[in-house]
N, C-alpha and C. Protein backbone atom coordinates (compact mmCIF):
# COMPACT_ATOMS: atom_id res chain seq x y z
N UNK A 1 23.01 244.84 -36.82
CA UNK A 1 22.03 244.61 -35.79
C UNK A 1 21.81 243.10 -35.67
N UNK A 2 21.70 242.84 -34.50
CA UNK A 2 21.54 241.51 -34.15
C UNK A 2 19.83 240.74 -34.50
N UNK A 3 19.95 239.56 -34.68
CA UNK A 3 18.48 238.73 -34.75
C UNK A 3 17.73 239.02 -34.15
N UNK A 4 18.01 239.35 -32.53
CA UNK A 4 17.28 239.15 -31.66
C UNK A 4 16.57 240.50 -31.65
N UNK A 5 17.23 241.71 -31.68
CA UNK A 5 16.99 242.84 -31.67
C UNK A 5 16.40 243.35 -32.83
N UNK A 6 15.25 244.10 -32.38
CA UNK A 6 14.80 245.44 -33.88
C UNK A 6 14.13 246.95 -33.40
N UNK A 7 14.81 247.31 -34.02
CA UNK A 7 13.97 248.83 -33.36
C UNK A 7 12.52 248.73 -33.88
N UNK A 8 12.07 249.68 -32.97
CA UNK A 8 10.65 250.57 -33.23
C UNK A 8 10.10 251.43 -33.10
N UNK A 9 9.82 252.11 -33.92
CA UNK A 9 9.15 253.68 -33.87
C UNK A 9 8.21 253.80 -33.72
N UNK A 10 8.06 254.20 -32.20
CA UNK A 10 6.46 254.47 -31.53
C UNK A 10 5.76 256.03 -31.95
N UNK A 11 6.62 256.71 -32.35
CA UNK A 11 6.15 258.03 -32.69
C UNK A 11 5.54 257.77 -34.22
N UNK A 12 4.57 258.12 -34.34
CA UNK A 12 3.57 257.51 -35.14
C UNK A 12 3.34 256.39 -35.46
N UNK A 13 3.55 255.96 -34.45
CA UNK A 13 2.75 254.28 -34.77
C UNK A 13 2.15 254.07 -33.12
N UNK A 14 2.63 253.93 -32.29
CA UNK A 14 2.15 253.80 -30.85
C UNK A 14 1.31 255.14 -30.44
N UNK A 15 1.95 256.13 -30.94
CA UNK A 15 1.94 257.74 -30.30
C UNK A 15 1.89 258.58 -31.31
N UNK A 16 -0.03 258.98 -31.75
CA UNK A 16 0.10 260.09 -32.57
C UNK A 16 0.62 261.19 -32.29
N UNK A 17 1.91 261.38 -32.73
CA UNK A 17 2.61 262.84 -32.09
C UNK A 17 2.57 263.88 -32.88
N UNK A 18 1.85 263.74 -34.02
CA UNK A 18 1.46 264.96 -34.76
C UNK A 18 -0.02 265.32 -34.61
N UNK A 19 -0.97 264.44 -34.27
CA UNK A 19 -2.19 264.75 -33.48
C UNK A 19 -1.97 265.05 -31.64
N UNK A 20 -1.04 264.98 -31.25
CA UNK A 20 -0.58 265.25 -29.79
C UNK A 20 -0.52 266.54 -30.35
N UNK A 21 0.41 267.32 -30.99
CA UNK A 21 0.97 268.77 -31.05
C UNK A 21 0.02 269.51 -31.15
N UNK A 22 -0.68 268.82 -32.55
CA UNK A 22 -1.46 270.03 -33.59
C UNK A 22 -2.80 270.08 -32.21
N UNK A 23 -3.42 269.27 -31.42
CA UNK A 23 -3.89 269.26 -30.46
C UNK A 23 -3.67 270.21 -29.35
N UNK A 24 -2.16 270.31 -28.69
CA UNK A 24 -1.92 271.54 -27.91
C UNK A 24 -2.03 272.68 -28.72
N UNK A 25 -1.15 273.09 -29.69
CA UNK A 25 -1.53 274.04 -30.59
C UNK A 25 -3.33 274.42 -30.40
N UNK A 26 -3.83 273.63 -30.70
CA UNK A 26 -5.28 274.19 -31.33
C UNK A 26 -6.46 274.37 -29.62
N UNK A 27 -6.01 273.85 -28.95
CA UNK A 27 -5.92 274.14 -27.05
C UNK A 27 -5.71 275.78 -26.80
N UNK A 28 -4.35 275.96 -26.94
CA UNK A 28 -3.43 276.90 -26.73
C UNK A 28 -3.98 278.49 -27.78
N UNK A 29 -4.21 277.98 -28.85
CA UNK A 29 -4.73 278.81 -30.20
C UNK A 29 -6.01 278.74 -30.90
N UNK A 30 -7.50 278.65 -30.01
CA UNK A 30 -8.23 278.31 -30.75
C UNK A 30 -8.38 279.00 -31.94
N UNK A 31 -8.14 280.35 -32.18
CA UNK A 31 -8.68 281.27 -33.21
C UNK A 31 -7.51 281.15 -34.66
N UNK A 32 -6.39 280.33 -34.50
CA UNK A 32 -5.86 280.10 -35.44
C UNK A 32 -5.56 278.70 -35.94
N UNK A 33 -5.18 278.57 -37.45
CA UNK A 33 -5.13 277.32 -37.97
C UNK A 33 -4.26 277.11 -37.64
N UNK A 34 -4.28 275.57 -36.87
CA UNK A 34 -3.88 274.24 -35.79
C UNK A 34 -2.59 273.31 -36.98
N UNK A 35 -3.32 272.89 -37.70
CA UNK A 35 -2.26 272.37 -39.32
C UNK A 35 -1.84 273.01 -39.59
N UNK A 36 -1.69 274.72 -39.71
CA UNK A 36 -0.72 275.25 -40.30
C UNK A 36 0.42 275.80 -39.34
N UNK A 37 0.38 275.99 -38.41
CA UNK A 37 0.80 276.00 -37.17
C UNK A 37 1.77 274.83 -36.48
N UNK A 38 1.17 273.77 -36.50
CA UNK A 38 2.11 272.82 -36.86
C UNK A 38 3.18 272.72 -37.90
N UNK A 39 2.82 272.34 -38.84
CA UNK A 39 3.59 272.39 -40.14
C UNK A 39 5.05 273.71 -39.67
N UNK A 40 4.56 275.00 -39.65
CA UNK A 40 5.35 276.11 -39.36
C UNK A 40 6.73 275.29 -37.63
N UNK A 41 5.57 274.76 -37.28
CA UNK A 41 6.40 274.32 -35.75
C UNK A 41 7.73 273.59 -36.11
N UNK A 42 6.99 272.55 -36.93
CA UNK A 42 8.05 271.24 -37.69
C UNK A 42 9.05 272.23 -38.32
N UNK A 43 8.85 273.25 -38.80
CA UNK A 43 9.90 273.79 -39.46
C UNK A 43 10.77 274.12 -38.36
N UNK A 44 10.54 274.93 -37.46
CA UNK A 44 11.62 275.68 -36.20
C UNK A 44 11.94 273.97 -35.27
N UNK A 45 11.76 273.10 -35.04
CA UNK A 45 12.09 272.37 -34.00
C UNK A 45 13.10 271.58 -34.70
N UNK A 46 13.65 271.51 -35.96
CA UNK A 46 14.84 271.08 -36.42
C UNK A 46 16.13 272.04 -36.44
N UNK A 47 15.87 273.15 -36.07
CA UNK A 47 17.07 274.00 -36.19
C UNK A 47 17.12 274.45 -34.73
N UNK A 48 16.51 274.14 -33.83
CA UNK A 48 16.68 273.77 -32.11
C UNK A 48 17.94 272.84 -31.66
N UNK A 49 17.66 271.70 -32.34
CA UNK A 49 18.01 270.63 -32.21
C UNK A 49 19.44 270.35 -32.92
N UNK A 50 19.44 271.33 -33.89
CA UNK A 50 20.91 271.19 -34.68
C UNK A 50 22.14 271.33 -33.47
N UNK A 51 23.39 270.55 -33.24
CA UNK A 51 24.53 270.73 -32.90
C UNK A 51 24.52 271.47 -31.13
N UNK A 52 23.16 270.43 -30.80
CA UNK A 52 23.11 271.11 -29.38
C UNK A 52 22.34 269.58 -28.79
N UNK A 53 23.00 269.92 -27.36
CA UNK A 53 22.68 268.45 -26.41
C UNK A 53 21.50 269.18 -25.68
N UNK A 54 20.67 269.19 -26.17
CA UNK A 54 19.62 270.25 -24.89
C UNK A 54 18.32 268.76 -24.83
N UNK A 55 17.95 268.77 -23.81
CA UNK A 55 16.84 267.48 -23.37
C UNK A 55 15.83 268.27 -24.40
N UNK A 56 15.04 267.10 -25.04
CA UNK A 56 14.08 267.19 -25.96
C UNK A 56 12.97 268.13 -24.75
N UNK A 57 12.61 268.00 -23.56
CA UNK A 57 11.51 268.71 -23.02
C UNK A 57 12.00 270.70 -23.73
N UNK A 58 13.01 270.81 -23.24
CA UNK A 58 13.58 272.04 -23.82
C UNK A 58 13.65 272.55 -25.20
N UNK A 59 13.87 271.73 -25.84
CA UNK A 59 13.43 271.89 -27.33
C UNK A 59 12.16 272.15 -27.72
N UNK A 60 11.37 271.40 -27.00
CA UNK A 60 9.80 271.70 -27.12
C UNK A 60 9.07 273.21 -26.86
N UNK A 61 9.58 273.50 -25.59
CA UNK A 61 9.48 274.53 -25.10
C UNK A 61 9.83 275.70 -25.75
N UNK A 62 11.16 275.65 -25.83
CA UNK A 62 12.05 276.59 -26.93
C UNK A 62 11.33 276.62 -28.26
N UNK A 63 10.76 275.96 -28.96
CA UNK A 63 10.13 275.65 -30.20
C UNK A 63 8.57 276.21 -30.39
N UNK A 64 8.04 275.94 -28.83
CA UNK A 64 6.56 276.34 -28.84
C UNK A 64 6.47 278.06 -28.54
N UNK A 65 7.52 278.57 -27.99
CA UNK A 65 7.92 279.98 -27.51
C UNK A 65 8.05 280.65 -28.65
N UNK A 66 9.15 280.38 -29.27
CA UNK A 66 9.22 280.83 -30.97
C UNK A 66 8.53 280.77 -31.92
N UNK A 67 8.07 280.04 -31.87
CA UNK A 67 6.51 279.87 -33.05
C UNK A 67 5.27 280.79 -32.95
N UNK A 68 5.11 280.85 -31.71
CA UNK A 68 4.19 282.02 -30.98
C UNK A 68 4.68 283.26 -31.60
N UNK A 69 6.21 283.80 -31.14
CA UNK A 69 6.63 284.97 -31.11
C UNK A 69 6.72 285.03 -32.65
N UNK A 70 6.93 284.26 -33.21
CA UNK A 70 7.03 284.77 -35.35
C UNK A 70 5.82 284.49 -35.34
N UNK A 71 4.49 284.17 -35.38
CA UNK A 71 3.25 283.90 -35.98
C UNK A 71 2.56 285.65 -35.25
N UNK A 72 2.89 285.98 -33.85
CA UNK A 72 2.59 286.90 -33.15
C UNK A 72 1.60 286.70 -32.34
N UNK A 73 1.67 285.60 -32.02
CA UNK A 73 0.47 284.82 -30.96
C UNK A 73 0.63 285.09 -29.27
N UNK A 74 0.18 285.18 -28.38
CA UNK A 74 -0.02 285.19 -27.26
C UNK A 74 0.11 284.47 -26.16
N UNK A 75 1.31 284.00 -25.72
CA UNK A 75 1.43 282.86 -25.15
C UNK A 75 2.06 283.13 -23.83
N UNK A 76 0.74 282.40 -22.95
CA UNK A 76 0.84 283.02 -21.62
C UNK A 76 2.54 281.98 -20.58
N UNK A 77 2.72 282.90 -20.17
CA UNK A 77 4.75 282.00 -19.15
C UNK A 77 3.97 280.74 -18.68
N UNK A 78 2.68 280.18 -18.09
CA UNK A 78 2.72 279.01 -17.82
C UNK A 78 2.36 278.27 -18.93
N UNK A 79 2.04 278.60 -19.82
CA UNK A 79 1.66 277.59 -21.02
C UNK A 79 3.16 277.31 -21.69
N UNK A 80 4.29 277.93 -21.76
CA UNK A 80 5.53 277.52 -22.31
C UNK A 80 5.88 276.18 -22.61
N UNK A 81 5.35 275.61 -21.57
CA UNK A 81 5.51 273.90 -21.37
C UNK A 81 4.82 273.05 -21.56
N UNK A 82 3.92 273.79 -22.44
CA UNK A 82 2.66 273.07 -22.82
C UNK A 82 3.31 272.14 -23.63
N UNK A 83 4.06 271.69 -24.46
CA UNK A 83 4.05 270.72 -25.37
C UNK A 83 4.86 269.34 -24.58
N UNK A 84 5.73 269.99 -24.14
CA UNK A 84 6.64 269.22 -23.09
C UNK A 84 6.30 268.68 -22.21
């Protein structure tokens, strides 16, 4: 990497994105725990993402759909996109 150049990671540092989620989550789910729910999310949104070109909005989606359906939560077709 060059002098001039340095990366930066705005996802938790610019952009609480684990207070963004656990936030829709707890929106979306008041009657269940928001941190644990998360945590469970983080688990499914890495095996989305394995060995597939799919736009991160889709992953989200795909991720927030599935988490619902294994926890057995209720998640109405326009909220799908809630995270995205």
């Amino acid at each position: 990497m060059s002098d001039r150049w340095a990366t930066f990671d705005c996802y938790g540092t610019l952009i609480d994105w684990m207070g963004g989620i656990r936030g829709v989550l707890e929106d979306l789910f008041p009657d269940h725990d928001a941190t644990g729910l998360l945590y469970r999310y983080h688990d499914i949104e890495p095996t989305l993402q394995e060995g597939r070109g799919v736009p991160y909005r889709q992953v989200l989606t795909e991720g927030l759909t599935l988490l619902a359906e294994r926890e057995g939560l209720v998640l109405a077709d326009e909220d799908r996109t809630a995270l995205a």
